[in-house]
PDB file of N, CA and C in Angstrom:
ATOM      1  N   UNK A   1    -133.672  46.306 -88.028  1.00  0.00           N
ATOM      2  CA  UNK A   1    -134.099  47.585 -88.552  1.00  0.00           C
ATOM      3  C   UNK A   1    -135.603  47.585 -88.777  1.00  0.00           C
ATOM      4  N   UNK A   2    -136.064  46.442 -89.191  1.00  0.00           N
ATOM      5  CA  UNK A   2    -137.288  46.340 -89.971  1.00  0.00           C
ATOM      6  C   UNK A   2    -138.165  46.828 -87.960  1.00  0.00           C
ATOM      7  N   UNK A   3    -137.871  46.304 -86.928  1.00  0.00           N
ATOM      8  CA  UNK A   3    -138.264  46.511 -85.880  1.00  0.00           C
ATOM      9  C   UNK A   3    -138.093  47.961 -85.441  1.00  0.00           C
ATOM     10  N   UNK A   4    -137.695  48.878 -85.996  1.00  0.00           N
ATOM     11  CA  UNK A   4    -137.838  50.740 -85.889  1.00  0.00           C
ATOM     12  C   UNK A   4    -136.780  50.867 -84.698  1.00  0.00           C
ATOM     13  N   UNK A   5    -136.137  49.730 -84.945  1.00  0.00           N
ATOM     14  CA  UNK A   5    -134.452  50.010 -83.785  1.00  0.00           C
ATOM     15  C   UNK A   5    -133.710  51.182 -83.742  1.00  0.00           C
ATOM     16  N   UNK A   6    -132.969  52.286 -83.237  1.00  0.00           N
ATOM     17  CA  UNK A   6    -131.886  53.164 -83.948  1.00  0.00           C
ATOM     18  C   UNK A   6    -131.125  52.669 -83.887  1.00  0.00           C
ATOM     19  N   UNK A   7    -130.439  51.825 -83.483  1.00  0.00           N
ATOM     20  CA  UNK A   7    -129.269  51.180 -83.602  1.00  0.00           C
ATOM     21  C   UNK A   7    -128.922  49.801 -83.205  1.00  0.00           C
ATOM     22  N   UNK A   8    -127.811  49.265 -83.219  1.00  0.00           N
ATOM     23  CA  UNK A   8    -127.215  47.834 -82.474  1.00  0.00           C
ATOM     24  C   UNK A   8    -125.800  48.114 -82.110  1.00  0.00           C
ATOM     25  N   UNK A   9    -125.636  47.181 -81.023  1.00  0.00           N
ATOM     26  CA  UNK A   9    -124.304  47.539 -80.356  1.00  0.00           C
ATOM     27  C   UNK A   9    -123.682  45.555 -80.088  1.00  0.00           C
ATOM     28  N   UNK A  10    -122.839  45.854 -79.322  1.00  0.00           N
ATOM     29  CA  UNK A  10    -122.108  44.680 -79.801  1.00  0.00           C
ATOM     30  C   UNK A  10    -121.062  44.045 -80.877  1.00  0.00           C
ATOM     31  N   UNK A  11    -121.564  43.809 -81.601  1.00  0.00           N
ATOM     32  CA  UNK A  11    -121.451  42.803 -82.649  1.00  0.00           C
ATOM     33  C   UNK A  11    -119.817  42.273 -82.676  1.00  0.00           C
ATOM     34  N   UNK A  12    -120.097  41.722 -81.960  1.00  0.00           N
ATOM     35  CA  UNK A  12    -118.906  40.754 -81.965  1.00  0.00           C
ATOM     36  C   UNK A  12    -118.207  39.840 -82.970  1.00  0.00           C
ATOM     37  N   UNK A  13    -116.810  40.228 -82.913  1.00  0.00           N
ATOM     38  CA  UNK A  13    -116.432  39.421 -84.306  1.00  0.00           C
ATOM     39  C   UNK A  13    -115.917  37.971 -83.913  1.00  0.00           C
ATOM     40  N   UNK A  14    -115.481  37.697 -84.702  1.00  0.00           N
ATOM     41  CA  UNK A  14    -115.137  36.225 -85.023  1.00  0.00           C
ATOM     42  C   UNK A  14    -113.706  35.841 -84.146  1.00  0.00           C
ATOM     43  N   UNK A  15    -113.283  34.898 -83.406  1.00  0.00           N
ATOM     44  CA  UNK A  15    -113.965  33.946 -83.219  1.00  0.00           C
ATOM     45  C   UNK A  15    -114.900  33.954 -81.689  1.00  0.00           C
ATOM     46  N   UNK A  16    -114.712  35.189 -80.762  1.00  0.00           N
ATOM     47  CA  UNK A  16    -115.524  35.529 -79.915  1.00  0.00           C
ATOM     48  C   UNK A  16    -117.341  35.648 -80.942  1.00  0.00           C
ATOM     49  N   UNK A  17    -117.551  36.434 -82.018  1.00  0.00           N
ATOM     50  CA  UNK A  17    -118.681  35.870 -81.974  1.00  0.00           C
ATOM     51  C   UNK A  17    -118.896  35.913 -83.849  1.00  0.00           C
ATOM     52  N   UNK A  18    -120.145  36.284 -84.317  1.00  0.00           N
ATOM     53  CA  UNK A  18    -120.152  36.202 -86.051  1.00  0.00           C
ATOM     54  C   UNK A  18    -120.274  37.443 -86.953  1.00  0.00           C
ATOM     55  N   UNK A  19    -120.376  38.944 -86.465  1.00  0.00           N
ATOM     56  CA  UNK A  19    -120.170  39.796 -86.945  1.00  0.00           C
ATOM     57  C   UNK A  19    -119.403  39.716 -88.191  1.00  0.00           C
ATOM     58  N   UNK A  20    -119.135  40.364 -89.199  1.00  0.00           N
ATOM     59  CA  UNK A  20    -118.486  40.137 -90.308  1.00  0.00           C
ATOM     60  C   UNK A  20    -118.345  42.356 -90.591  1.00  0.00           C
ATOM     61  N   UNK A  21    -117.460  42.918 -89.905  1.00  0.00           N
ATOM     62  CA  UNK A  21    -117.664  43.683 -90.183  1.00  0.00           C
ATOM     63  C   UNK A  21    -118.110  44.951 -91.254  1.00  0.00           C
ATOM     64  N   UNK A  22    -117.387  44.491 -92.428  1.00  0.00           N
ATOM     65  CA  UNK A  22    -117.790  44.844 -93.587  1.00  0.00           C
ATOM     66  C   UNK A  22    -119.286  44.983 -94.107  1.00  0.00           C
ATOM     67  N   UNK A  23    -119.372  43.157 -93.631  1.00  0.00           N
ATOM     68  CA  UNK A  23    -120.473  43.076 -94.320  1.00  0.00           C
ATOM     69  C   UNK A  23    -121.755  43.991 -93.180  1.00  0.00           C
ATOM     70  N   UNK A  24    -121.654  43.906 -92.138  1.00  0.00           N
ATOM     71  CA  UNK A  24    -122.285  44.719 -91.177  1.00  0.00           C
ATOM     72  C   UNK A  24    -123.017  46.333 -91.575  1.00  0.00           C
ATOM     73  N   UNK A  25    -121.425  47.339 -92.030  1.00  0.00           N
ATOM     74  CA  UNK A  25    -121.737  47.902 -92.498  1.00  0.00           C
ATOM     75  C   UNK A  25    -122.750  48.436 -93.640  1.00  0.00           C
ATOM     76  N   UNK A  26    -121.616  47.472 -95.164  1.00  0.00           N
ATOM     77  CA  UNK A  26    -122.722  47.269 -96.068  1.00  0.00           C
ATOM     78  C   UNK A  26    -124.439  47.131 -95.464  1.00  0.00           C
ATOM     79  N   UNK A  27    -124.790  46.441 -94.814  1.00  0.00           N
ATOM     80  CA  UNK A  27    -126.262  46.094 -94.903  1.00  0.00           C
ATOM     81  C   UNK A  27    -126.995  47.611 -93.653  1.00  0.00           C
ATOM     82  N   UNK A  28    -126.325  47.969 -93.027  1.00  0.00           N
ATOM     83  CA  UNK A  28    -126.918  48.911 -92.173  1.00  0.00           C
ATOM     84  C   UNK A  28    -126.674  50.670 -92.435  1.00  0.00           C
ATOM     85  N   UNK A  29    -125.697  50.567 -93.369  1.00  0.00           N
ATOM     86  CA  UNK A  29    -125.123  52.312 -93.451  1.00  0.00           C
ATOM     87  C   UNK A  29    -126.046  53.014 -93.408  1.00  0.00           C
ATOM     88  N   UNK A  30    -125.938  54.624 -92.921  1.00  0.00           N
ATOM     89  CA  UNK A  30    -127.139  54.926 -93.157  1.00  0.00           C
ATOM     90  C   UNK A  30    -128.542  54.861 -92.622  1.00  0.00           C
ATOM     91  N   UNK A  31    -128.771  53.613 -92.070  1.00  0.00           N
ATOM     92  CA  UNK A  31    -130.621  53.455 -91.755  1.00  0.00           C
ATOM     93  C   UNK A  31    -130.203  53.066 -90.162  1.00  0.00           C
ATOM     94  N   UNK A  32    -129.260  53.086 -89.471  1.00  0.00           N
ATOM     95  CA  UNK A  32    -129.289  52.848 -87.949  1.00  0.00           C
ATOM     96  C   UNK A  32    -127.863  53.157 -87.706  1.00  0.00           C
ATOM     97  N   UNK A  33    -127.698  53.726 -86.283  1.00  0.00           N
ATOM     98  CA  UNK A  33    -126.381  53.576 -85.626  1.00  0.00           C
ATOM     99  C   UNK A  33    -125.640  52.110 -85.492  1.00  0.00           C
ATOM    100  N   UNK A  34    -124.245  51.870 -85.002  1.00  0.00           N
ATOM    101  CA  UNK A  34    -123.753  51.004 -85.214  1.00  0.00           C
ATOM    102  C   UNK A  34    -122.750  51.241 -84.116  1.00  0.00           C
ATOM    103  N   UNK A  35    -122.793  50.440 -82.446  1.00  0.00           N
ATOM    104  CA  UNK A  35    -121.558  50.431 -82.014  1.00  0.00           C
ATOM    105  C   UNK A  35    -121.135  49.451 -81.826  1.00  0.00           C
ATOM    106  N   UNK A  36    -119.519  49.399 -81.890  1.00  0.00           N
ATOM    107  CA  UNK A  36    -118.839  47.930 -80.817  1.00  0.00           C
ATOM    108  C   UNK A  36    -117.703  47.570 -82.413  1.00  0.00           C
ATOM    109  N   UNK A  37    -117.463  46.113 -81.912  1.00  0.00           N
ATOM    110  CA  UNK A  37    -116.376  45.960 -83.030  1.00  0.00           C
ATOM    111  C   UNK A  37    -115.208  45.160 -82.494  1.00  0.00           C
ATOM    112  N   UNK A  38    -114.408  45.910 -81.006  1.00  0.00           N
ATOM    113  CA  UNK A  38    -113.276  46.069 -80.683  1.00  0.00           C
ATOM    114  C   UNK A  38    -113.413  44.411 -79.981  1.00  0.00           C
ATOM    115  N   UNK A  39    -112.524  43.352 -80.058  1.00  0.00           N
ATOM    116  CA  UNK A  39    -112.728  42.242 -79.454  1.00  0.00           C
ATOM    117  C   UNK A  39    -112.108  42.395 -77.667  1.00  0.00           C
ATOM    118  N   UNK A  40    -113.420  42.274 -77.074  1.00  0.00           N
ATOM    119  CA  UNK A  40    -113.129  42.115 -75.926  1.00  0.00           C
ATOM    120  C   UNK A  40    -111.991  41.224 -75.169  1.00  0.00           C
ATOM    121  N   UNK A  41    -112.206  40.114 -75.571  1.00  0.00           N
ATOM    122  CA  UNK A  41    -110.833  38.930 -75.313  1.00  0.00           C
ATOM    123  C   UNK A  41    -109.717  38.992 -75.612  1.00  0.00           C
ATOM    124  N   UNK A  42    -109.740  38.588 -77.412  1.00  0.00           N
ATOM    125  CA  UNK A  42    -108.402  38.519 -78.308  1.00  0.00           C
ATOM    126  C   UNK A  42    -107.675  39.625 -78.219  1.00  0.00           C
ATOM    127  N   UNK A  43    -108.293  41.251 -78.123  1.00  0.00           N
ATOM    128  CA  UNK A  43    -107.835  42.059 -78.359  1.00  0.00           C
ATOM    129  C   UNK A  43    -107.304  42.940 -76.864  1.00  0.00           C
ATOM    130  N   UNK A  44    -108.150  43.274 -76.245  1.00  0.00           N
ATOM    131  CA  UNK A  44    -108.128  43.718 -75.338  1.00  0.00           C
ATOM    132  C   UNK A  44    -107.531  43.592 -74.125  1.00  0.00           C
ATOM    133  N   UNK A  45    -108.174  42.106 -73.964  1.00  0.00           N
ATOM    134  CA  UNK A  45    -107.404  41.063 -73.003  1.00  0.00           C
ATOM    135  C   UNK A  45    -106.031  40.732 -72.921  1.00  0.00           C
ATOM    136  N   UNK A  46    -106.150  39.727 -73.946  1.00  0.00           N
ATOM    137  CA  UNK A  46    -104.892  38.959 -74.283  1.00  0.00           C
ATOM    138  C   UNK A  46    -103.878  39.489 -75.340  1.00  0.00           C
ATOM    139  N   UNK A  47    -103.941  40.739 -76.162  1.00  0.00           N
ATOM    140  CA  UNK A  47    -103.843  41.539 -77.417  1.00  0.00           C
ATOM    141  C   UNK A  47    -102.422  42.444 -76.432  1.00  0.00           C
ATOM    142  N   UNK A  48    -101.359  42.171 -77.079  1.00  0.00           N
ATOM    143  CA  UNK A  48    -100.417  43.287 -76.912  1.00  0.00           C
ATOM    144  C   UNK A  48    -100.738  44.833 -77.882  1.00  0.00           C
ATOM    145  N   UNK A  49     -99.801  45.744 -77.221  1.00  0.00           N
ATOM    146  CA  UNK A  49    -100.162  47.262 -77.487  1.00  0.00           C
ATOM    147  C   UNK A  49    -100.494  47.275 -78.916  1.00  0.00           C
ATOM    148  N   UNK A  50     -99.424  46.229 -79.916  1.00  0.00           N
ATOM    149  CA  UNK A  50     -99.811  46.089 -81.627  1.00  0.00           C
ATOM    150  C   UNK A  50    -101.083  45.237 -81.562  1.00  0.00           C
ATOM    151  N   UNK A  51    -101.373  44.540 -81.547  1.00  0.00           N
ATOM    152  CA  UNK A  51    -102.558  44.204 -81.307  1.00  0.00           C
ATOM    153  C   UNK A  51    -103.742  45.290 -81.489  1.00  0.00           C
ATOM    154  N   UNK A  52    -103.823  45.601 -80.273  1.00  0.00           N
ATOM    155  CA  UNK A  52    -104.953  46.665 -80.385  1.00  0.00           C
ATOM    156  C   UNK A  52    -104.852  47.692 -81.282  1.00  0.00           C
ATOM    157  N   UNK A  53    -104.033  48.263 -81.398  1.00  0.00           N
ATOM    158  CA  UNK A  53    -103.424  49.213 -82.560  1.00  0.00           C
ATOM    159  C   UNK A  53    -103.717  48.945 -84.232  1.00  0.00           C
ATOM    160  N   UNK A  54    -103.733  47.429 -84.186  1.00  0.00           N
ATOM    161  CA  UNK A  54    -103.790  47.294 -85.445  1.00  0.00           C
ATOM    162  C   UNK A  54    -105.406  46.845 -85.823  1.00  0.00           C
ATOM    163  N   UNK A  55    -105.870  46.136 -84.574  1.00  0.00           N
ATOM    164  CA  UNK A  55    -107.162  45.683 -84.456  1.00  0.00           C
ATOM    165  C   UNK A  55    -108.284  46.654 -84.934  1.00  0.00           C
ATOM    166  N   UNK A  56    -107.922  48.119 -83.779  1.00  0.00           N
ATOM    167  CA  UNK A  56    -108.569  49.258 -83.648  1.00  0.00           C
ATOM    168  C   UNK A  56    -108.496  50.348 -85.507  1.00  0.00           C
ATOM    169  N   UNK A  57    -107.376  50.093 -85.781  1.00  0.00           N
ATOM    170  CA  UNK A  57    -107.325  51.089 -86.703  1.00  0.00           C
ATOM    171  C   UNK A  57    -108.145  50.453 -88.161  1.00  0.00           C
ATOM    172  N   UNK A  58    -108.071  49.346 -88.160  1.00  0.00           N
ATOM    173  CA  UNK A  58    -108.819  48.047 -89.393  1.00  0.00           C
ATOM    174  C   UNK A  58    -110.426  48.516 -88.741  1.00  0.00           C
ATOM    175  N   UNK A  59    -110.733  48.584 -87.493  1.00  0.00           N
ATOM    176  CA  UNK A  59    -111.945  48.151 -87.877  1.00  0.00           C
ATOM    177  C   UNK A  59    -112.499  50.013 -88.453  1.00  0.00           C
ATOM    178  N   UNK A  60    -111.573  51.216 -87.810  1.00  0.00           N
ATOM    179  CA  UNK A  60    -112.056  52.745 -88.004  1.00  0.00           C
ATOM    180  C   UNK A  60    -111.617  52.531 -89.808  1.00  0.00           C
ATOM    181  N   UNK A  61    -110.696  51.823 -89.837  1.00  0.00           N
ATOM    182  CA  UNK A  61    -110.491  52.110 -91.981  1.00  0.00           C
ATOM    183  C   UNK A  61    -112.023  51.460 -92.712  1.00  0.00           C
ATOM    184  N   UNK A  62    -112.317  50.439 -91.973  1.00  0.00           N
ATOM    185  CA  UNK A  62    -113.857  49.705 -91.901  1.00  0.00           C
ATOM    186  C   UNK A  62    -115.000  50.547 -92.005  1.00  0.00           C
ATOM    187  N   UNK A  63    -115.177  51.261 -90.786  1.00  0.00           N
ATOM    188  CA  UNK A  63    -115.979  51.609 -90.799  1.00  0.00           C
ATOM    189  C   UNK A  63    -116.396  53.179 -90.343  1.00  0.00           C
ATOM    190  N   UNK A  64    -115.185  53.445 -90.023  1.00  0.00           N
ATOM    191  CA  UNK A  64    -114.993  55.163 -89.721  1.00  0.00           C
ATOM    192  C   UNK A  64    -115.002  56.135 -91.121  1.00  0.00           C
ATOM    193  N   UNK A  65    -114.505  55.432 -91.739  1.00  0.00           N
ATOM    194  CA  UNK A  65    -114.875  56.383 -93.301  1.00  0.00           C
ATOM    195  C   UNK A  65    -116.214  56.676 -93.616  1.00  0.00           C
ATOM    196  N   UNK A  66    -116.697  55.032 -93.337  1.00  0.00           N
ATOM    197  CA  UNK A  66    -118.139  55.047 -94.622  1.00  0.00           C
ATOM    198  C   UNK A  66    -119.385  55.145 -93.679  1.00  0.00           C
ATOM    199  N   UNK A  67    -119.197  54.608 -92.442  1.00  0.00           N
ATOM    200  CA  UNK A  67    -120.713  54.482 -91.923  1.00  0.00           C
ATOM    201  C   UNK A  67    -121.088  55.355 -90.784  1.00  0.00           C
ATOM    202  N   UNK A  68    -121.832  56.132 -91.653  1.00  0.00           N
ATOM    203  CA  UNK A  68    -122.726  57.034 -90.855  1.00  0.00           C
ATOM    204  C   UNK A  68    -123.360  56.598 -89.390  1.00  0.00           C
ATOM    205  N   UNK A  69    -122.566  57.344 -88.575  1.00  0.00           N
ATOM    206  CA  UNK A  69    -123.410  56.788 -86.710  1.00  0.00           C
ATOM    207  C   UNK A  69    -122.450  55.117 -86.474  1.00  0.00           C
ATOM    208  N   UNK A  70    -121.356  55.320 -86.518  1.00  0.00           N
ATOM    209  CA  UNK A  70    -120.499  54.515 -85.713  1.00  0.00           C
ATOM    210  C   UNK A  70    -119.388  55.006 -84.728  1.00  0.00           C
ATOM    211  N   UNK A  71    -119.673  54.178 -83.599  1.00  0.00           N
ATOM    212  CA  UNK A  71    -119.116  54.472 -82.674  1.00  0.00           C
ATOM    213  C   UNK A  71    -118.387  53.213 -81.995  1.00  0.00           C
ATOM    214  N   UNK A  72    -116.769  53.780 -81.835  1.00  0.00           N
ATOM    215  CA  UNK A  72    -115.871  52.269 -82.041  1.00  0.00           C
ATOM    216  C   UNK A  72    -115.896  51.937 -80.084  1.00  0.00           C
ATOM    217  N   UNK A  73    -116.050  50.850 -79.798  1.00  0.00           N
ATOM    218  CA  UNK A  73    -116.531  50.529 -78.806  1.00  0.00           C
ATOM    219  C   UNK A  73    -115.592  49.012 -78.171  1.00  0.00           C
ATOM    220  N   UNK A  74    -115.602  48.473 -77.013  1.00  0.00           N
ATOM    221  CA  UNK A  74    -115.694  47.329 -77.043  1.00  0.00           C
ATOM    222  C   UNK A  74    -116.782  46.429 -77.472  1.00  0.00           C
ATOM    223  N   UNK A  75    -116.525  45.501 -78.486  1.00  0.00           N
ATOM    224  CA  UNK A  75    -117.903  44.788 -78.695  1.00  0.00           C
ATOM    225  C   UNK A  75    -118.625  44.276 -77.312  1.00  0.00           C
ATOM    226  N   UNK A  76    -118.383  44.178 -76.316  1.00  0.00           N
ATOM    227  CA  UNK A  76    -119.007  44.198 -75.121  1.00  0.00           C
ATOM    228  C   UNK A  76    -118.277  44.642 -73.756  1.00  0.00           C
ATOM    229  N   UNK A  77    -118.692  44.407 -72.534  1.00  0.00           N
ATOM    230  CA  UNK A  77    -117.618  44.784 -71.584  1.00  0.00           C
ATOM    231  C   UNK A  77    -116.693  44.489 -71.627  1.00  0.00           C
ATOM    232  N   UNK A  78    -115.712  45.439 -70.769  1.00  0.00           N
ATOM    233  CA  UNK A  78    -114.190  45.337 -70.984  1.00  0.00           C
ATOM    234  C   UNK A  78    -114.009  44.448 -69.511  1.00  0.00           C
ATOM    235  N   UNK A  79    -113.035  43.261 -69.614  1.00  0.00           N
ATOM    236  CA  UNK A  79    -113.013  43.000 -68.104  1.00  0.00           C
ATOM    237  C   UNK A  79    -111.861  43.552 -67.389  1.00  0.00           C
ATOM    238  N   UNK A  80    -112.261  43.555 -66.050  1.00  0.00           N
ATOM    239  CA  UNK A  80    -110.950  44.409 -64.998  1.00  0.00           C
ATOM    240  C   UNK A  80    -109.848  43.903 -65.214  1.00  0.00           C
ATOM    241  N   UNK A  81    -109.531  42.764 -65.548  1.00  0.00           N
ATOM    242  CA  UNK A  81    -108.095  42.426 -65.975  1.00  0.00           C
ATOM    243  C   UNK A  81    -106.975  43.548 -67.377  1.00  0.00           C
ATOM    244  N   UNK A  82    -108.372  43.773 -67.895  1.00  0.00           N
ATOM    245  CA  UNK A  82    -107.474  44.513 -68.913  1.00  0.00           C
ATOM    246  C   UNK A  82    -106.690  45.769 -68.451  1.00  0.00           C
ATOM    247  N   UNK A  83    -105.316  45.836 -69.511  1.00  0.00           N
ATOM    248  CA  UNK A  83    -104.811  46.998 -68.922  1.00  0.00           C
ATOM    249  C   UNK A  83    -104.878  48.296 -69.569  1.00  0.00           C
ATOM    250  N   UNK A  84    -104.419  49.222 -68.616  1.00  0.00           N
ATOM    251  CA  UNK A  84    -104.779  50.541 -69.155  1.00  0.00           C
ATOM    252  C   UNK A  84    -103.479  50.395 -70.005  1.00  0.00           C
ATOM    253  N   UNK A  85    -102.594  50.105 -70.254  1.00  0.00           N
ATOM    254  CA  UNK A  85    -101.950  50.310 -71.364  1.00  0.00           C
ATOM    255  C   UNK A  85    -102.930  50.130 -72.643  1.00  0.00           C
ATOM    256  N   UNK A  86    -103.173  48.606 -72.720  1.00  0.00           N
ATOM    257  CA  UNK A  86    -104.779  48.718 -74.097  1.00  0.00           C
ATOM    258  C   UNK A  86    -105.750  49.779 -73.661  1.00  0.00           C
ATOM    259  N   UNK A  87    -106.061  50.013 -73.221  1.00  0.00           N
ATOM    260  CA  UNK A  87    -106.993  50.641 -73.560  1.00  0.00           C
ATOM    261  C   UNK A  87    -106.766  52.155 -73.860  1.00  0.00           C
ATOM    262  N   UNK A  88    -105.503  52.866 -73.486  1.00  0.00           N
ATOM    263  CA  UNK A  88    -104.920  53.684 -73.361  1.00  0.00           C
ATOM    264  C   UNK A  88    -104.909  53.935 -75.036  1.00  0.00           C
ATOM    265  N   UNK A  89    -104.004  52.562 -75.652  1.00  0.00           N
ATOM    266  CA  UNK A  89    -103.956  52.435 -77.336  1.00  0.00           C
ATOM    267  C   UNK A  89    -104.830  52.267 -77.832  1.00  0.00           C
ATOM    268  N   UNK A  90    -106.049  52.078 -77.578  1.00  0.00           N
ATOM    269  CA  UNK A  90    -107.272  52.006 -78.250  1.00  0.00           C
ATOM    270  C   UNK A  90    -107.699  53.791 -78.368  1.00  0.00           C
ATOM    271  N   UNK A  91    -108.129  54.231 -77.044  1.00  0.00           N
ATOM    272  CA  UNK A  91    -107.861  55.751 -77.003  1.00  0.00           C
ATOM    273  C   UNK A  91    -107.302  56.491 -77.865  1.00  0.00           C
ATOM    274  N   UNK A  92    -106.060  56.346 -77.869  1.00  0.00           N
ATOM    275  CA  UNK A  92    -105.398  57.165 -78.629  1.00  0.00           C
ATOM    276  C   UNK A  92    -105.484  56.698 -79.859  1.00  0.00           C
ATOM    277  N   UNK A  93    -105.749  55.708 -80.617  1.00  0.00           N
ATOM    278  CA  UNK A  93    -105.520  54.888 -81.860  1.00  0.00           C
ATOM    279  C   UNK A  93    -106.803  55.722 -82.642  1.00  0.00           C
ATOM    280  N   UNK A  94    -107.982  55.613 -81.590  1.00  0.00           N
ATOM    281  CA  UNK A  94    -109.183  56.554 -81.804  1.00  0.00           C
ATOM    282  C   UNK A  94    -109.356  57.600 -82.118  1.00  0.00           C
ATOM    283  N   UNK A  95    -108.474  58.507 -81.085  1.00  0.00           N
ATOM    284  CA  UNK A  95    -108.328  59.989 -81.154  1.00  0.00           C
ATOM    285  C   UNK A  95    -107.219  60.198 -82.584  1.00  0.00           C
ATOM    286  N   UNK A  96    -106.496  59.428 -83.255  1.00  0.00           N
ATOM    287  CA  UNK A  96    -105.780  60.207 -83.741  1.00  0.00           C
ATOM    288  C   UNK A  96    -106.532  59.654 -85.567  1.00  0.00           C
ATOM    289  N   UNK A  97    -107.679  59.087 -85.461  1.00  0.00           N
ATOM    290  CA  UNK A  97    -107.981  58.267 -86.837  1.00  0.00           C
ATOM    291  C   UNK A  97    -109.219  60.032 -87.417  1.00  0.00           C
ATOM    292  N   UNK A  98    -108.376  59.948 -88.588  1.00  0.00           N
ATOM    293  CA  UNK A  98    -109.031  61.153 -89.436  1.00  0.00           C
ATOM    294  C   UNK A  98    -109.859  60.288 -90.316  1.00  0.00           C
ATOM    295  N   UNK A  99    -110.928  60.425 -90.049  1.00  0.00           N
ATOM    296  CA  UNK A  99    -112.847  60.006 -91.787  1.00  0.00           C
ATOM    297  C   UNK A  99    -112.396  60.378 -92.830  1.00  0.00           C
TER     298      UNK A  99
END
């Protein structure tokens, strides 16, 4: 922030990477955008339909309420292996989460 950024994207959680979502929030609400979240691997990948469902809706109770300029994302690319069933439930898990 201190670098006049509008935002960061990524942030990969644990154990793909060290994001701490919460705490993410806490320190940025407000003073920059914020995308990503969704674990590319655990979730996406290898993550049955509950999986993502439950993954996706924790991180919008996270951070879809409180933080101003988030946008729920894969924390990075999605690879071609994944299926449109996930991502389908991510979609919709998205579309149906009320702030």
């Amino acid at each position: 922030m201190k670098c006049g950024v509008s935002g960061i994207e990524c942030l990969d959680p644990p154990p793909l990477g060290d994001v701490e979502l919460e705490n993410a929030v806490e320190r940025v609400n407000g003073k920059i955008f914020m995308k990503g979240n969704v674990d590319p691997v655990s979730t996406l990948l290898h993550g049955d339909e509950e999986k993502v469902r439950s993954d996706v809706s924790t991180i919008l109770e996270t951070a879809g309420h409180t933080l101003a300029g988030f946008t729920l994302s894969s924390a990075c690319s999605v690879a071609p292996p994944v299926s449109e069933e996930n991502m389908k439930v991510m979609v919709d898990t998205c579309r149906a989460f009320t702030p």
